[in-house]
Protein backbone atom coordinates (compact mmCIF):
# COMPACT_ATOMS: atom_id res chain seq x y z
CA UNK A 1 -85.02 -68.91 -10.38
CA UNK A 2 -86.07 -66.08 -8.95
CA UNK A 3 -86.02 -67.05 -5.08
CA UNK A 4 -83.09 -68.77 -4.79
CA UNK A 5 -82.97 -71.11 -2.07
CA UNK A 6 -80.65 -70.09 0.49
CA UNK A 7 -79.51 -71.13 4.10
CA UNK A 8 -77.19 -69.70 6.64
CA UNK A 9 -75.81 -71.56 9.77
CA UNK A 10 -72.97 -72.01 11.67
CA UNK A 11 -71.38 -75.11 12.15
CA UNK A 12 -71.64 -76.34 15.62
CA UNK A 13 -68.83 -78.78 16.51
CA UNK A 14 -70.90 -81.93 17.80
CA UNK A 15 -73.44 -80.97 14.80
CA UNK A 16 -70.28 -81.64 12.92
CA UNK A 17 -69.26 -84.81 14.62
CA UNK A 18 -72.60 -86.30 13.97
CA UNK A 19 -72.49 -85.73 10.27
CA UNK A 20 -68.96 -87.20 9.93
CA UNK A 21 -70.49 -90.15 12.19
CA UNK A 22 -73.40 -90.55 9.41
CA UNK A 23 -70.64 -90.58 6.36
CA UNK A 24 -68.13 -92.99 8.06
CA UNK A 25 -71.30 -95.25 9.23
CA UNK A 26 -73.06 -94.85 5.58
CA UNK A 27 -69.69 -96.55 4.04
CA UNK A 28 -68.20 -98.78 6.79
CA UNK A 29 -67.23 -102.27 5.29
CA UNK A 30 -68.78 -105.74 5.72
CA UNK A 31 -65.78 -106.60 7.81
CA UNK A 32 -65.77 -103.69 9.90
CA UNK A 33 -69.71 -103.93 10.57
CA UNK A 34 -69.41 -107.74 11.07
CA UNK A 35 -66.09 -108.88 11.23
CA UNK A 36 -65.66 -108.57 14.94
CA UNK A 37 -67.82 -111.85 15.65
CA UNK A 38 -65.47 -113.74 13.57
CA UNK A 39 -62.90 -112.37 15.22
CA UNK A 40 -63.91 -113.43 18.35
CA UNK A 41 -65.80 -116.94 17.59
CA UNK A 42 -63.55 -118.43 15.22
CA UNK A 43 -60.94 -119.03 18.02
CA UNK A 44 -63.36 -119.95 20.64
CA UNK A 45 -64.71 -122.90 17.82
CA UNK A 46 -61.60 -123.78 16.83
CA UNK A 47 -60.29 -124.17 20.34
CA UNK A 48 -63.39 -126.56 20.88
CA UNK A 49 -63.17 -128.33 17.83
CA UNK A 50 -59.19 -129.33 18.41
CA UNK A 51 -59.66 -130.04 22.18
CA UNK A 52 -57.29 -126.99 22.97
CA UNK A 53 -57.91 -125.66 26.46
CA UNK A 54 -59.27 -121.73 25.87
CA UNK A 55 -56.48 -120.13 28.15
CA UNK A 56 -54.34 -120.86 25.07
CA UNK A 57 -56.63 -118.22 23.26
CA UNK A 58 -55.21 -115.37 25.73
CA UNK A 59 -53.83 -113.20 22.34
CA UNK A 60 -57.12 -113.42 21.25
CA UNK A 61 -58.48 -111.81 24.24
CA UNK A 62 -55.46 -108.99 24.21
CA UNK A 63 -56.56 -108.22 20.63
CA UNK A 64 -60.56 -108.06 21.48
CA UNK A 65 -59.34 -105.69 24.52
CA UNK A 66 -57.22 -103.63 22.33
CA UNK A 67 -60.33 -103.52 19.81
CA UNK A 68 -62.98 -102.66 22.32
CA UNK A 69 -60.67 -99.68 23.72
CA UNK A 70 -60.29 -98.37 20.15
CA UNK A 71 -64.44 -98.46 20.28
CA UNK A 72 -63.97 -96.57 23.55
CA UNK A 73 -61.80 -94.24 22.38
CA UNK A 74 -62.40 -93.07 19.10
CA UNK A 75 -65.74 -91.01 19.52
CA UNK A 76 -63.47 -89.02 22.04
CA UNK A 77 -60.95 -88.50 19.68
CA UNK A 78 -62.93 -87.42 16.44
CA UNK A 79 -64.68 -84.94 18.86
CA UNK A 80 -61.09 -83.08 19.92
CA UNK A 81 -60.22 -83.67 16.21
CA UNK A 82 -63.05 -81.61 15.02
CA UNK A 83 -62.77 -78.91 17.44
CA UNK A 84 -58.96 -78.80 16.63
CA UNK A 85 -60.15 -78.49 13.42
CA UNK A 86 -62.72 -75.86 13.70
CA UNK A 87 -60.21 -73.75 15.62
CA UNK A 88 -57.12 -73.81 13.43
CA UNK A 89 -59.35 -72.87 10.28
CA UNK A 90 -60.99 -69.30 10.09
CA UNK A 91 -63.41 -69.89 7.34
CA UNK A 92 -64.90 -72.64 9.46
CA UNK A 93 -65.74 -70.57 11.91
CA UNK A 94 -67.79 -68.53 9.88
CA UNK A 95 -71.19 -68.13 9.20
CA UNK A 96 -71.92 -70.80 6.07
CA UNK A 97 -74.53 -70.17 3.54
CA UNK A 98 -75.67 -72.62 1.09
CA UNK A 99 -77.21 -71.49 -1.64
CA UNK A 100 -78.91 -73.49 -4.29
CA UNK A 101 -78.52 -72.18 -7.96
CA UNK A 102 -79.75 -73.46 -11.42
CA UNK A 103 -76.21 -74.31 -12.28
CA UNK A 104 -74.83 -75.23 -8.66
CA UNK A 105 -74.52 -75.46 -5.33
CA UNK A 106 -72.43 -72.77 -4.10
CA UNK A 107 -71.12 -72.58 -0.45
CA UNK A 108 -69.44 -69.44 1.10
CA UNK A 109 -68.71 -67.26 4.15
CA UNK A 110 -67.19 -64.33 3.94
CA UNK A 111 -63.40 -65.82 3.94
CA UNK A 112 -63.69 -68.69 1.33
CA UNK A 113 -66.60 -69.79 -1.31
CA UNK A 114 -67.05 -73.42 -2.87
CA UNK A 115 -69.30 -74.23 -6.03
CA UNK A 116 -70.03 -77.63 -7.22
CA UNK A 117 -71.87 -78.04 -10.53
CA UNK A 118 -74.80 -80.23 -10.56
CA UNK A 119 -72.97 -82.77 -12.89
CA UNK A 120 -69.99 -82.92 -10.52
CA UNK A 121 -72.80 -84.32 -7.75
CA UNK A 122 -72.65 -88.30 -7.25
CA UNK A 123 -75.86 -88.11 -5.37
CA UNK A 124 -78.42 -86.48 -2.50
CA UNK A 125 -79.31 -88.39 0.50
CA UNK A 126 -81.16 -87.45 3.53
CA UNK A 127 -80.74 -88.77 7.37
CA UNK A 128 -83.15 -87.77 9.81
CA UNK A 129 -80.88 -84.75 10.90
CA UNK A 130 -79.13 -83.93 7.60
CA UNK A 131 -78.55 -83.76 3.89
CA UNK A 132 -75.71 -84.75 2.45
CA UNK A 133 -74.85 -83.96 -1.21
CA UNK A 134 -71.79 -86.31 -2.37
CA UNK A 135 -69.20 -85.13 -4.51
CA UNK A 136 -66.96 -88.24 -4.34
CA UNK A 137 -68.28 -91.96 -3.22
CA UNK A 138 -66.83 -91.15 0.22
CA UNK A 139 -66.90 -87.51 0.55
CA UNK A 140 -70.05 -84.95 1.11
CA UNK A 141 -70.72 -81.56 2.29
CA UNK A 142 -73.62 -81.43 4.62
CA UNK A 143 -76.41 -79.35 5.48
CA UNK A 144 -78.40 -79.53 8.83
CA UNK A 145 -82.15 -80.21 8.33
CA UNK A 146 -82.57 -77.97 11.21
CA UNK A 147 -81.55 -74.45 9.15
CA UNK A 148 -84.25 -76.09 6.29
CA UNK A 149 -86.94 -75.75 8.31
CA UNK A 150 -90.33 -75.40 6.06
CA UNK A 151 -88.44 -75.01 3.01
CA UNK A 152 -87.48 -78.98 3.28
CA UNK A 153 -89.23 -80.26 0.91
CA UNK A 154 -88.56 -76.81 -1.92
CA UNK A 155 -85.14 -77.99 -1.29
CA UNK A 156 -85.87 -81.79 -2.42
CA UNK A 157 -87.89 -81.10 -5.26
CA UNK A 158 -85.06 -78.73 -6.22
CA UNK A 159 -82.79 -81.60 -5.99
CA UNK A 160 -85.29 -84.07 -7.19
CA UNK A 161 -85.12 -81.71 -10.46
CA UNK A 162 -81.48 -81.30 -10.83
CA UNK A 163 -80.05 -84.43 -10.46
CA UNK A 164 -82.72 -87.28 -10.78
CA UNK A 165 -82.12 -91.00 -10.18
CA UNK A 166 -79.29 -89.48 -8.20
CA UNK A 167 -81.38 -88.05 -5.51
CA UNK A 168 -83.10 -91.30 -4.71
CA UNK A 169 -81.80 -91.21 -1.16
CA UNK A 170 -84.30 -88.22 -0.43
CA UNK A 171 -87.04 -88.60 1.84
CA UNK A 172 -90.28 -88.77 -0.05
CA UNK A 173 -91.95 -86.47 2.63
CA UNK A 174 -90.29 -85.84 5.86
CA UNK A 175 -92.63 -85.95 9.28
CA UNK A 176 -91.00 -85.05 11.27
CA UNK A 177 -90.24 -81.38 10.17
CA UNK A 178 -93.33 -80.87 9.14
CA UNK A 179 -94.40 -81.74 12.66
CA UNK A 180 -92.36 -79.73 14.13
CA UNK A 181 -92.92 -76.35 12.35
């Protein structure tokens, strides 16, 4: 390949947030996307059903309180984790470039460099503000669409060719970026 395909950026710390948001979203479990309505019916029906008056379900409504401040909290928190983060690690702060070889993708700045080898990649998938190429079920590094600009859709075909049914989760053309360049 003689124009390799090759992107610099530097990570911007709610950029950053976002993309963890999209992972930890992508792979939340059934009882963490719907267990919280059985969690707080199931007492209210059971109350009803046995003829117990609902003040008797006041745990219940300590542990709803205690979840819905944990919902409160937590975006704060992984924000002042991931500037934490960005600050106590030097290579992070560092201009990243991506660059997308035959044999790899290799990531580096000028203090640390990462290649993974297109075998080692689970799969591609694409959100509407990033791509994320997996190297464990649970674990990606990511790529804002925004440094792609009109070389989006180079980039999927590239993928498209490298790793095959594994690149399913790629947009088949994306719109929006083609609207807006």
């Amino acid at each position: 390949m003689s124009d390799p395909l090759s992107f610099t950026f530097t990570i911007d710390p709610a950029e950053h947030v976002r993309a963890a948001g999209s992972l930890a979203r992508r792979h939340r479990s059934w009882f963490l996307r719907w267990g919280w309505a059985v969690i707080v019916a199931l007492p209210a029906m059971i109350s009803l059903a046995s003829g117990a008056p609902l003040t008797s379900l006041w745990p219940y409504g300590v542990m709803i309180f205690a979840g819905g401040l944990y919902l409160l909290l937590a975006p704060p928190l992984l924000r002042r984790q991931v500037r934490r983060q960005l600050e106590q690690t030097p290579s992070l702060r560092e201009p990243q470039t991506y660059r997308f070889a035959e044999t790899s993708l290799q990531m580096g700045n000028p203090l640390a460099a990462t290649e993974l080898g297109w075998d080692a990649v689970i799969e591609a998938v694409e959100t509407p503000e990033f791509l994320f190429v997996y190297f464990s079920p649970k674990c990606a590094y990511y790529l804002p669409k925004r440094v792609l600009g009109r070389r989006a859709e180079d980039v999927r075909n590239f993928l498209r060719g490298r790793l095959g049914a594994r690149a399913a989760g790629l947009s088949a053309v994306d719109a929006t970026a083609e609207i807006a360049n």
